[in-house]
Protein backbone atom coordinates (compact mmCIF):
# COMPACT_ATOMS: atom_id res chain seq x y z
CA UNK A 1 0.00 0.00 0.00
CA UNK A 2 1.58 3.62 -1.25
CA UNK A 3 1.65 6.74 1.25
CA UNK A 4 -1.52 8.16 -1.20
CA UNK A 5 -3.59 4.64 -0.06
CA UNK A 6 -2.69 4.98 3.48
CA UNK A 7 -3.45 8.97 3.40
CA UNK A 8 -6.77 7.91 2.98
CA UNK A 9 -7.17 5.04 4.78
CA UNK A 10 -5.72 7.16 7.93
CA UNK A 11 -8.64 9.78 7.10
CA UNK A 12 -11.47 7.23 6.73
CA UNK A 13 -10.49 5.70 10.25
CA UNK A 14 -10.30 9.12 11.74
CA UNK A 15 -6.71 9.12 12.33
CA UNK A 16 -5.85 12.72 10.65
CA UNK A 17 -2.26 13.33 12.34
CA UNK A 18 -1.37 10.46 10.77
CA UNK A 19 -3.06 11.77 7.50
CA UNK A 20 -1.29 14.31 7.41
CA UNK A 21 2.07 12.49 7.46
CA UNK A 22 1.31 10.04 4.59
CA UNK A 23 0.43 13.39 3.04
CA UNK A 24 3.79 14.74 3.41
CA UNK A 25 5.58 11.32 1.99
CA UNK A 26 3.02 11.96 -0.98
CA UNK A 27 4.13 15.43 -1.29
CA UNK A 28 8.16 14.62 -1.23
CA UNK A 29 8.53 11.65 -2.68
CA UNK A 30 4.98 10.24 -4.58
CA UNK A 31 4.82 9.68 -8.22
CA UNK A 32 2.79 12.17 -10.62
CA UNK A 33 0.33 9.28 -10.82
CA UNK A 34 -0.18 8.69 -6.49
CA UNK A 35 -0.38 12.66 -6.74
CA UNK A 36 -3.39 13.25 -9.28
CA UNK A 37 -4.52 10.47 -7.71
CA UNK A 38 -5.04 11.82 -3.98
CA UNK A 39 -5.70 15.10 -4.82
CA UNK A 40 -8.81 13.95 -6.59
CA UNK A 41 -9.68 12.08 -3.60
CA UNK A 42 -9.12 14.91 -0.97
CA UNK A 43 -11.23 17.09 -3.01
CA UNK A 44 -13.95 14.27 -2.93
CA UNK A 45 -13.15 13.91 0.48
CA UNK A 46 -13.41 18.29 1.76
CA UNK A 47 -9.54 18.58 2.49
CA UNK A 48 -9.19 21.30 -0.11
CA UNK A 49 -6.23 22.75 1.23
CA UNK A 50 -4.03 19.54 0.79
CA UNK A 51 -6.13 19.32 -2.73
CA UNK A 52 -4.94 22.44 -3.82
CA UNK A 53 -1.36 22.15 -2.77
CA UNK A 54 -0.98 18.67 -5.45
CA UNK A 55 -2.54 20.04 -8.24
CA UNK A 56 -0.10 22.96 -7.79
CA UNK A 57 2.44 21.07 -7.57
CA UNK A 58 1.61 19.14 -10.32
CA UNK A 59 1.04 22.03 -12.95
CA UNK A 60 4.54 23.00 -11.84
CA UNK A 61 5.60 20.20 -13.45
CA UNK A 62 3.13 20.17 -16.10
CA UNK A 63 2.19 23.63 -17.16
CA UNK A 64 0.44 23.37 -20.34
CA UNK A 65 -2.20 20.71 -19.01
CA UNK A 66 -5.26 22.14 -19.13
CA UNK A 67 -6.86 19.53 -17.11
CA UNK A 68 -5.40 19.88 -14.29
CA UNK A 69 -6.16 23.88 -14.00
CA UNK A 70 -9.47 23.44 -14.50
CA UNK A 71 -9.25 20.84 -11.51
CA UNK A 72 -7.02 23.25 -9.61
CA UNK A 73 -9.98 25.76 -10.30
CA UNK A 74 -12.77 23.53 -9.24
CA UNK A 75 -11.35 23.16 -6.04
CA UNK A 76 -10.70 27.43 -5.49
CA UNK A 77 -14.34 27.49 -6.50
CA UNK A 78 -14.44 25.14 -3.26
CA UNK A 79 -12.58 27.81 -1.13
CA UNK A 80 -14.26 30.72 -2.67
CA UNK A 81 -11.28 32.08 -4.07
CA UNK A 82 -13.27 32.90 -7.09
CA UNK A 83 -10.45 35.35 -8.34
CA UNK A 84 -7.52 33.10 -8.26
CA UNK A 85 -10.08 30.17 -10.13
CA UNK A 86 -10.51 32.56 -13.05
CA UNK A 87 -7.44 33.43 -13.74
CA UNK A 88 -6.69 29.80 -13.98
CA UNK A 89 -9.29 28.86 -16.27
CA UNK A 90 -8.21 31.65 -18.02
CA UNK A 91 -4.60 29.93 -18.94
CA UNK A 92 -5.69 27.56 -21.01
CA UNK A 93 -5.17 27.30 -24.45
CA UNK A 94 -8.04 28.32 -26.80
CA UNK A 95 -6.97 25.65 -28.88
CA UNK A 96 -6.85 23.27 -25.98
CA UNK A 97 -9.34 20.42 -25.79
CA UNK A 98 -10.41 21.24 -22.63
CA UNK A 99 -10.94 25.12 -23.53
CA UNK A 100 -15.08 24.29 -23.38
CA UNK A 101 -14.95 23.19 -20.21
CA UNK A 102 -13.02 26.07 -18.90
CA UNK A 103 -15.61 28.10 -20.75
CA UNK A 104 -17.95 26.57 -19.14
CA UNK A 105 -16.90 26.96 -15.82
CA UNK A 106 -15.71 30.35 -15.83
CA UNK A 107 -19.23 31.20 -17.29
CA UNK A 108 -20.38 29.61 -13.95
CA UNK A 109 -18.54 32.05 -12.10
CA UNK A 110 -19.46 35.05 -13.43
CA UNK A 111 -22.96 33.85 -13.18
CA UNK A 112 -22.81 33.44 -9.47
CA UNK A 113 -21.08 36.90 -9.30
CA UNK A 114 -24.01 38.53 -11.61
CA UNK A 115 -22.39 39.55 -14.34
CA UNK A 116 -24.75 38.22 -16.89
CA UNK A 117 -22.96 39.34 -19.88
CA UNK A 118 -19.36 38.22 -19.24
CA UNK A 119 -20.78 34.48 -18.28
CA UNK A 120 -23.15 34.80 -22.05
CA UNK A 121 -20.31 35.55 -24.21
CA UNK A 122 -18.18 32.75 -22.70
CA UNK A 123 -20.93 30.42 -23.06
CA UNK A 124 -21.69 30.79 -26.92
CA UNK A 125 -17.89 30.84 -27.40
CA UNK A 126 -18.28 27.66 -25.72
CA UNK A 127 -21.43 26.81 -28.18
CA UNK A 128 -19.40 27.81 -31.48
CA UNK A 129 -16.72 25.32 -30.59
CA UNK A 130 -19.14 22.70 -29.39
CA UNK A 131 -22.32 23.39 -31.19
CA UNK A 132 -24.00 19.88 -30.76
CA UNK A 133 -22.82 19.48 -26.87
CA UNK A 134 -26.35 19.55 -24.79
CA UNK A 135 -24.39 20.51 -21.74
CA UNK A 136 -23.75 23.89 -23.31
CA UNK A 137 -27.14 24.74 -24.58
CA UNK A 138 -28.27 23.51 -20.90
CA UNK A 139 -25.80 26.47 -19.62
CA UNK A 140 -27.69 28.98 -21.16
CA UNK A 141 -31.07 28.23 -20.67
CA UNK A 142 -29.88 28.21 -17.00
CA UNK A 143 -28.53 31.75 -17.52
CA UNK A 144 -31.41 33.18 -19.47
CA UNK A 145 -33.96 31.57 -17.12
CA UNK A 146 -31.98 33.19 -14.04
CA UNK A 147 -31.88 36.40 -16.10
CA UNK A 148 -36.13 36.33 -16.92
CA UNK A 149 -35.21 35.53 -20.54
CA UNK A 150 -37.78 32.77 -20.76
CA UNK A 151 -38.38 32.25 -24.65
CA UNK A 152 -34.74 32.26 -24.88
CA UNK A 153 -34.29 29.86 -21.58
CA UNK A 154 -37.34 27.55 -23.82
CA UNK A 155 -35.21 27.35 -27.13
CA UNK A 156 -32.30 26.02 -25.59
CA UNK A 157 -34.24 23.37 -22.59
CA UNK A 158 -35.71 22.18 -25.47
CA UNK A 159 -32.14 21.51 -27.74
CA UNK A 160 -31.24 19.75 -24.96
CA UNK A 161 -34.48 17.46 -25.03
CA UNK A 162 -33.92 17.07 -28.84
CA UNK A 163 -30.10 15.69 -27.81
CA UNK A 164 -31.89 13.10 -25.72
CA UNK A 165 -31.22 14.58 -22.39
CA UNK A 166 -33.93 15.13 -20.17
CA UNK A 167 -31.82 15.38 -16.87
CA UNK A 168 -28.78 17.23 -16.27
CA UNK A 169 -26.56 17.52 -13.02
CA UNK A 170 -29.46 16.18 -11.25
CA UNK A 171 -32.01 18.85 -12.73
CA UNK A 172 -35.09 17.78 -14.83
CA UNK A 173 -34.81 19.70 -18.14
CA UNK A 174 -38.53 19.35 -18.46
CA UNK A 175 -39.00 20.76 -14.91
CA UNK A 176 -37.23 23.99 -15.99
CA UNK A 177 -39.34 24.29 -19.20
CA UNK A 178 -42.49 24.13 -17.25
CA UNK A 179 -41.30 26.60 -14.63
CA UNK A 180 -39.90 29.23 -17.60
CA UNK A 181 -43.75 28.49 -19.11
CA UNK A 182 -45.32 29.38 -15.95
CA UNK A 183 -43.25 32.29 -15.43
CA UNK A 184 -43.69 33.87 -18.65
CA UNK A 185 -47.83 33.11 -17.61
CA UNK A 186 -48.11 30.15 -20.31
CA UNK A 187 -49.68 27.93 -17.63
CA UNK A 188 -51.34 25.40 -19.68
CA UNK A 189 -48.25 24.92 -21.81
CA UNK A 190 -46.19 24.66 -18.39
CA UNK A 191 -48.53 22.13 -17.24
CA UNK A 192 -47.37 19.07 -19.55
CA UNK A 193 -43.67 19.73 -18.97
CA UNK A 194 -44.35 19.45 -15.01
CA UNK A 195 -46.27 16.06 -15.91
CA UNK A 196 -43.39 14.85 -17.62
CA UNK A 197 -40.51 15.88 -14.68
CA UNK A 198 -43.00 14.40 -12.18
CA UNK A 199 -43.63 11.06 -13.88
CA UNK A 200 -39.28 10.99 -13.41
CA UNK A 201 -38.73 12.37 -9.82
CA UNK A 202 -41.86 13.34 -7.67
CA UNK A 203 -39.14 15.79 -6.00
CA UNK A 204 -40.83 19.10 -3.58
CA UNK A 205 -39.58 21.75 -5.73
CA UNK A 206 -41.71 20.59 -8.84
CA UNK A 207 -44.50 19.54 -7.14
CA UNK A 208 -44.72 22.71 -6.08
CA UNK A 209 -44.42 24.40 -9.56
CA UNK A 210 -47.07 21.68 -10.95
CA UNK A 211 -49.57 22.78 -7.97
CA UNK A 212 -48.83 26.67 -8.05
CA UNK A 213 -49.20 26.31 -12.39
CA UNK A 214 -52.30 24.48 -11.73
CA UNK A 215 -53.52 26.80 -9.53
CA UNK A 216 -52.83 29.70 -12.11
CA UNK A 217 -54.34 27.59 -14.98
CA UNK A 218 -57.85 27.06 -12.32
CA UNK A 219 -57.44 23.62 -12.58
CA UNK A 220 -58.09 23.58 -8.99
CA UNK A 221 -58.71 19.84 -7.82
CA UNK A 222 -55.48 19.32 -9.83
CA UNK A 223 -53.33 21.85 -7.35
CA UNK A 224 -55.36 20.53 -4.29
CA UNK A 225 -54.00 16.70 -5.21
CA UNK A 226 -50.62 17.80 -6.13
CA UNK A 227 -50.21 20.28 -3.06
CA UNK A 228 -51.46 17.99 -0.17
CA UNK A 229 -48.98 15.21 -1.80
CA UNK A 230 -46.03 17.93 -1.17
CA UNK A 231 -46.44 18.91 2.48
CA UNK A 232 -47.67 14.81 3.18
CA UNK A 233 -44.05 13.97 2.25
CA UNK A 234 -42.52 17.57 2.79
CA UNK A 235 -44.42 19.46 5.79
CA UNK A 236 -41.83 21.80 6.14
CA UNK A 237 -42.49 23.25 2.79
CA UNK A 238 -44.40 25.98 3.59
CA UNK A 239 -45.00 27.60 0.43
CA UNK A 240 -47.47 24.82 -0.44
CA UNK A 241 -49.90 25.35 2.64
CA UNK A 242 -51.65 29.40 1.63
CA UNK A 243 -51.79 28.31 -2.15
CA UNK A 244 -53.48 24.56 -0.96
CA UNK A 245 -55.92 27.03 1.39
CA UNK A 246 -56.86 29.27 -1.63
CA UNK A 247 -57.43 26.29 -4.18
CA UNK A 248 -59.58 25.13 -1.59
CA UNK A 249 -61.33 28.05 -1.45
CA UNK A 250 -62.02 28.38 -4.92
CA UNK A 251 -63.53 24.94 -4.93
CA UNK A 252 -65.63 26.65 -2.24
CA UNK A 253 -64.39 24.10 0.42
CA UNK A 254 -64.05 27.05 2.91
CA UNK A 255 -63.75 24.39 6.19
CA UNK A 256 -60.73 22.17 4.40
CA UNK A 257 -59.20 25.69 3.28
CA UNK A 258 -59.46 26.44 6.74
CA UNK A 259 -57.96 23.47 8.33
CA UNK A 260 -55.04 23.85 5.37
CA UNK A 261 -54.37 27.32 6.68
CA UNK A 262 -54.17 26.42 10.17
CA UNK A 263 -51.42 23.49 9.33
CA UNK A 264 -49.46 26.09 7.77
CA UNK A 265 -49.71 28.63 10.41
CA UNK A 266 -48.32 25.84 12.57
CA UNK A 267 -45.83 25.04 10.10
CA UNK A 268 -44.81 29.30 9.46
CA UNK A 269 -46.22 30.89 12.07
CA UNK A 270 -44.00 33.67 11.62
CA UNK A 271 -45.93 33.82 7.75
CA UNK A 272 -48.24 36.98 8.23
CA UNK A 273 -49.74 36.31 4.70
CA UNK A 274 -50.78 33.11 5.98
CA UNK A 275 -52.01 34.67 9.30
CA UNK A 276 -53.82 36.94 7.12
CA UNK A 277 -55.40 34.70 5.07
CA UNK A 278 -56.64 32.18 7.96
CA UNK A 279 -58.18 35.12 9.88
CA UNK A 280 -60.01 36.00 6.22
CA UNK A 281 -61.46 32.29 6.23
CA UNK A 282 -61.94 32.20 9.65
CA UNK A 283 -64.57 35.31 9.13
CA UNK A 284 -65.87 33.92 6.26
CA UNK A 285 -66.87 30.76 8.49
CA UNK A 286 -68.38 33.35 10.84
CA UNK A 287 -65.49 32.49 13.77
CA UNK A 288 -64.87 36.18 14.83
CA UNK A 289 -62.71 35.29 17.63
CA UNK A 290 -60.20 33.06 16.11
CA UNK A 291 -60.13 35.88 12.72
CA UNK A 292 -59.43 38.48 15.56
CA UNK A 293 -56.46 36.15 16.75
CA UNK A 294 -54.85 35.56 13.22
CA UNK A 295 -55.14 39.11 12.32
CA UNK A 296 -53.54 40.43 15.59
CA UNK A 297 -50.89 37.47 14.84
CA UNK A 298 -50.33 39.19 11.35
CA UNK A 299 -49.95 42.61 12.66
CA UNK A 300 -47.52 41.46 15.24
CA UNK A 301 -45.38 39.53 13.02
CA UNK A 302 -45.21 43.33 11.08
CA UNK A 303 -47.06 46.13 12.41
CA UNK A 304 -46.95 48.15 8.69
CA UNK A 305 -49.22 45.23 7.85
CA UNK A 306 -51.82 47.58 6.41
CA UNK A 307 -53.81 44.73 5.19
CA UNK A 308 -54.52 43.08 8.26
CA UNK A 309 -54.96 46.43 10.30
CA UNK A 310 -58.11 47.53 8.24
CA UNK A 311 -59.90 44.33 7.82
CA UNK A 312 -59.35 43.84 12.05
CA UNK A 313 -60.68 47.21 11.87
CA UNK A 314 -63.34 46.30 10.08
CA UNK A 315 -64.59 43.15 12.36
CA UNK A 316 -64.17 45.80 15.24
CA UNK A 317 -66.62 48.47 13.21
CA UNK A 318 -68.86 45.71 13.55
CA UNK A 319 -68.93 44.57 16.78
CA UNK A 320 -68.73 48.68 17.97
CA UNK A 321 -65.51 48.02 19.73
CA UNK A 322 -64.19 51.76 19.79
CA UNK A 323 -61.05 51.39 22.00
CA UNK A 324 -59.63 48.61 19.92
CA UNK A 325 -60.06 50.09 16.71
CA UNK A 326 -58.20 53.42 17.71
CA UNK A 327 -55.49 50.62 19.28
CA UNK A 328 -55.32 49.19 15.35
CA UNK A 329 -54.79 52.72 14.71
CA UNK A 330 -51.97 53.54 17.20
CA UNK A 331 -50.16 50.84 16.42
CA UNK A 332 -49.73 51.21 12.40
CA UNK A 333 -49.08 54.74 12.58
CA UNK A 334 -45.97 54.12 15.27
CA UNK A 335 -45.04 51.89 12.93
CA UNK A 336 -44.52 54.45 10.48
CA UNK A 337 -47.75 53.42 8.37
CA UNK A 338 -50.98 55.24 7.56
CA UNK A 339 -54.34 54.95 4.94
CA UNK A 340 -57.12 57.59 5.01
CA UNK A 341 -59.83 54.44 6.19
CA UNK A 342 -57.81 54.93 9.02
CA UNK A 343 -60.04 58.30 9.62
CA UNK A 344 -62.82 57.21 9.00
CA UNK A 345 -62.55 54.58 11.12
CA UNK A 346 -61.60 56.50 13.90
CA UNK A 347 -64.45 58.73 13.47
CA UNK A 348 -66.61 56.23 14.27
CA UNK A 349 -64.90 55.31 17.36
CA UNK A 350 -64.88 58.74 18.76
CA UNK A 351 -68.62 59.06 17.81
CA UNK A 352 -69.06 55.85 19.89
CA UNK A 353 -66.99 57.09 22.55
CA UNK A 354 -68.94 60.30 22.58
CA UNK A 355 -65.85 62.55 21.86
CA UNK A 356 -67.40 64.52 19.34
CA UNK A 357 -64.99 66.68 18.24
CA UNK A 358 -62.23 64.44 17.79
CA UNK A 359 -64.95 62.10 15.46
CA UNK A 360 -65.63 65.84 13.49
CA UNK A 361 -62.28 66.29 13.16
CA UNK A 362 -61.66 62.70 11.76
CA UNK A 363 -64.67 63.04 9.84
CA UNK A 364 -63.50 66.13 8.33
CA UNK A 365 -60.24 64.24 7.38
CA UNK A 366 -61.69 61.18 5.64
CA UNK A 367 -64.56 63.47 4.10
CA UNK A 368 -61.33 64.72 1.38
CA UNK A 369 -60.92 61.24 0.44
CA UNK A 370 -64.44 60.06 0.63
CA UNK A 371 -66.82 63.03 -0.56
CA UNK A 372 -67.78 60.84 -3.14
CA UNK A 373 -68.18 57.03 -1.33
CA UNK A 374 -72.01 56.59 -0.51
CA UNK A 375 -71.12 54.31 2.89
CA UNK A 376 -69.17 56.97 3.76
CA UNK A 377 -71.44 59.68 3.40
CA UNK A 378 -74.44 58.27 4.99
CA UNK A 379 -72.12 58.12 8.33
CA UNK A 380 -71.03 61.58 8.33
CA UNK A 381 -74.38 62.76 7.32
CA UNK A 382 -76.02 60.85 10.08
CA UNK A 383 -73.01 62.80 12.85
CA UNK A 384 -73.78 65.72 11.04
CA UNK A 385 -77.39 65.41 11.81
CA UNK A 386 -76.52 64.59 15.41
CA UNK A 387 -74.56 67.76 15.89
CA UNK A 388 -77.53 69.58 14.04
CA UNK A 389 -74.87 71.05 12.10
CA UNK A 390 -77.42 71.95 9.35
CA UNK A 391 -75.56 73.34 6.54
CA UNK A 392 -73.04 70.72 6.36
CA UNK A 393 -75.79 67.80 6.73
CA UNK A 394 -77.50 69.78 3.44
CA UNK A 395 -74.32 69.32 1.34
CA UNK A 396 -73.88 65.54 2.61
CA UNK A 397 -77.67 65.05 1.90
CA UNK A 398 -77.64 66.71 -1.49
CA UNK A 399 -74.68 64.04 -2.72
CA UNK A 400 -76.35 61.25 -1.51
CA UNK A 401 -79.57 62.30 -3.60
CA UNK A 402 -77.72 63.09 -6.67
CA UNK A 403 -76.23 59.15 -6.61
CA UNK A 404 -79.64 57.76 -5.83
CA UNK A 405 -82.82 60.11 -6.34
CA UNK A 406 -84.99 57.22 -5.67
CA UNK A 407 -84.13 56.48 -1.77
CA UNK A 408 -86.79 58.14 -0.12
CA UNK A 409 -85.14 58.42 3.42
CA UNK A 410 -82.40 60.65 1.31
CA UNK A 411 -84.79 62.54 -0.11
CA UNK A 412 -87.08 63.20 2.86
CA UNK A 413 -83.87 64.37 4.70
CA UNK A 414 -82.78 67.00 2.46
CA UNK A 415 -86.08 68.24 2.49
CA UNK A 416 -86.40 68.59 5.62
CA UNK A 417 -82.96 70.30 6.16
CA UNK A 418 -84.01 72.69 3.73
CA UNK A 419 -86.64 73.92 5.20
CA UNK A 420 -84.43 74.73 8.52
């Protein structure tokens, strides 16, 4: 058994002191052979340090072998010196057979880094050289679909389909054609493609596109079998539980879209869309003490949660609870948020709490937004009558008869306050 064999052996049983020593024989006195050797293995193996130090040494003695660059580069990448990888990979030959591949890679890297242009002109260099090689025409549909250049990111999934590939690196090429469908909003022609990935690899991530295209395409049953498959064998994909609540609701299952929205709250419960949405079902179902508890959850998670602050405002409006709907209030507008509703709501709190003129003055406020909302201005009109402010009650009246001149109650108001 060489030093390279025992290096390894040593690191499989744990023993790394004496590793490093049959590292060192390796180093001094190995062939070129036990050297490429064990530095493929150590890079396998996480020890990219030790990796790194033999395929230096070994393009030392070899300096024109591409190969071993692009290893050397592979296993920077490792270290995330990203820098010293590139300049490696750009070394080699152009005329070297490996030149692709370090096209390839390097296109990788700038990729990662963003720069979407520098990785696109290495890759159809790479395509010009190689123009039948499905790996390459993979590589940019990767890079157009990161980039939002979906008809692009189509033409070339699909080459590689044509080559015979349908899986690449572990990815399902027909997966990524039905997500670059559903992203450009072609959800019926994503649909097929997710059919085909799933009938390979039932894996979360695509059952997830197939349910959320579904969902978009209203083929509703379809995302409420595909969705409850993901979090069975994936609960901690959380994603899946609001869209499985809203296909339920759309199949007007309101008590299963419910009990959907409650397993992801458990799930998320730090999810204030989710929170949001439960306390919406949870009203619809008529529960106005568990909405009151999601929508409080929501505006704790993020008190600029406009959303949730009105409609809680809203179930409070109903049930006349003054104090907590000028707490709603409080609390969103420390938080830096604010919506004109927010006045009229709290005008009808101060009426209730028989503060008049802070409900005037919140009246008044609202009134600029809402001169021209009819729920609106049957409120004010009402306080206005209440104050027997008499002129101001006549220009409230005389709005609400020009929208409807056939409610009598409008009509015989006006009249009246006309006549004052």
């Amino acid at each position: 058994m060489n030093a390279s064999n025992r290096m390894i052996q040593s690191l499989h049983e744990g023993n790394l002191d004496q590793g490093l020593k049959e590292f060192s024989l390796v180093k001094s006195s190995g062939t070129d052979d036990e050297k490429f050797q064990l530095a493929e293995e150590l890079y396998q193996l996480g020890f990219l340090e030790q990796a790194k130090e033999l395929f230096e040494l070994l393009i030392k003695s070899y300096p024109d072998e591409a190969e071993l660059k692009i290893l050397l580069a592979e296993t920077l990448v490792e270290m995330d010196e990203t820098e010293e990888a590139l300049l490696q990979l750009d070394a080699i030959d152009e005329e070297d057979d490996f030149y692709p591949r370090a096209l390839l890679l390097s296109a990788d890297l700038y990729q990662m880094q963003g720069l979407y242009e520098v990785s696109e002109r290495k890759l159809k260099t790479a395509n010009r050289q190689l123009p039948d090689e499905p790996i390459i025409q993979f590589a940019l549909g990767e890079l157009y679909n990161e980039q939002g250049r979906f008809l692009e990111a189509i033409r070339h999934y699909k080459e590689v389909l044509q080559a015979g590939l349908d899986e690449v690196a572990g990815i399902q090429v027909n997966a990524r054609l039905g997500e670059c469908y559903s992203a450009g909003g072609a959800f019926e022609d994503s649909l097929p493609y997710y059919e085909k990935a799933l009938s390979k690899n039932r894996d979360s991530n695509t059952l997830f596109g197939y349910g959320f295209t579904a969902f978009q395409s209203a083929h509703y049953i379809t995302a409420i079998e595909t969705l409850t498959e993901l979090v069975e064998i994936d609960p901690d994909y959380h994603s899946a539980y609001l869209l499985l609540a809203r296909s339920y609701e759309h199949e007007e299952e309101l008590d299963r879209a419910l009990n959907a929205a409650q397993d992801g709250v458990k799930a998320d419960p730090f999810n204030k869309e989710l929170q949001l949405f439960t306390g919406k079902l949870a009203l619809k179902l008529g529960n106005e003490q568990d909405a009151e508890r999601y929508l409080r959850e929501a505006l704790a998670i993020d008190p600029n949660y406009l959303e949730a602050a009105l409609l809680l405002n809203r179930l409070f409006i109903k049930q006349e609870r003054a104090e907590d709907i000028l707490e709603v209030i409080q609390l969103v507008e420390k938080a830096g948020e604010s919506d004109p509703q927010f006045h009229w709501d709290a005008a009808k709190a101060y009426e209730w709490l028989e503060e008049f003129e802070k409900a005037s003055d919140e009246y008044t406020q609202a009134y600029v937004v809402y001169n021209d909302h009819i729920d609106f201005l049957e409120d004010y009109g009402a306080f206005l009558l209440e104050e027997s402010r008499v002129k101001d009650a006549q220009i409230v009246f005389r709005k609400l008869v020009q929208k409807d001149s056939t409610n009598e109650d409008w009509q015989e108001t006006l009249e009246r306050l006309e006549q004052m």
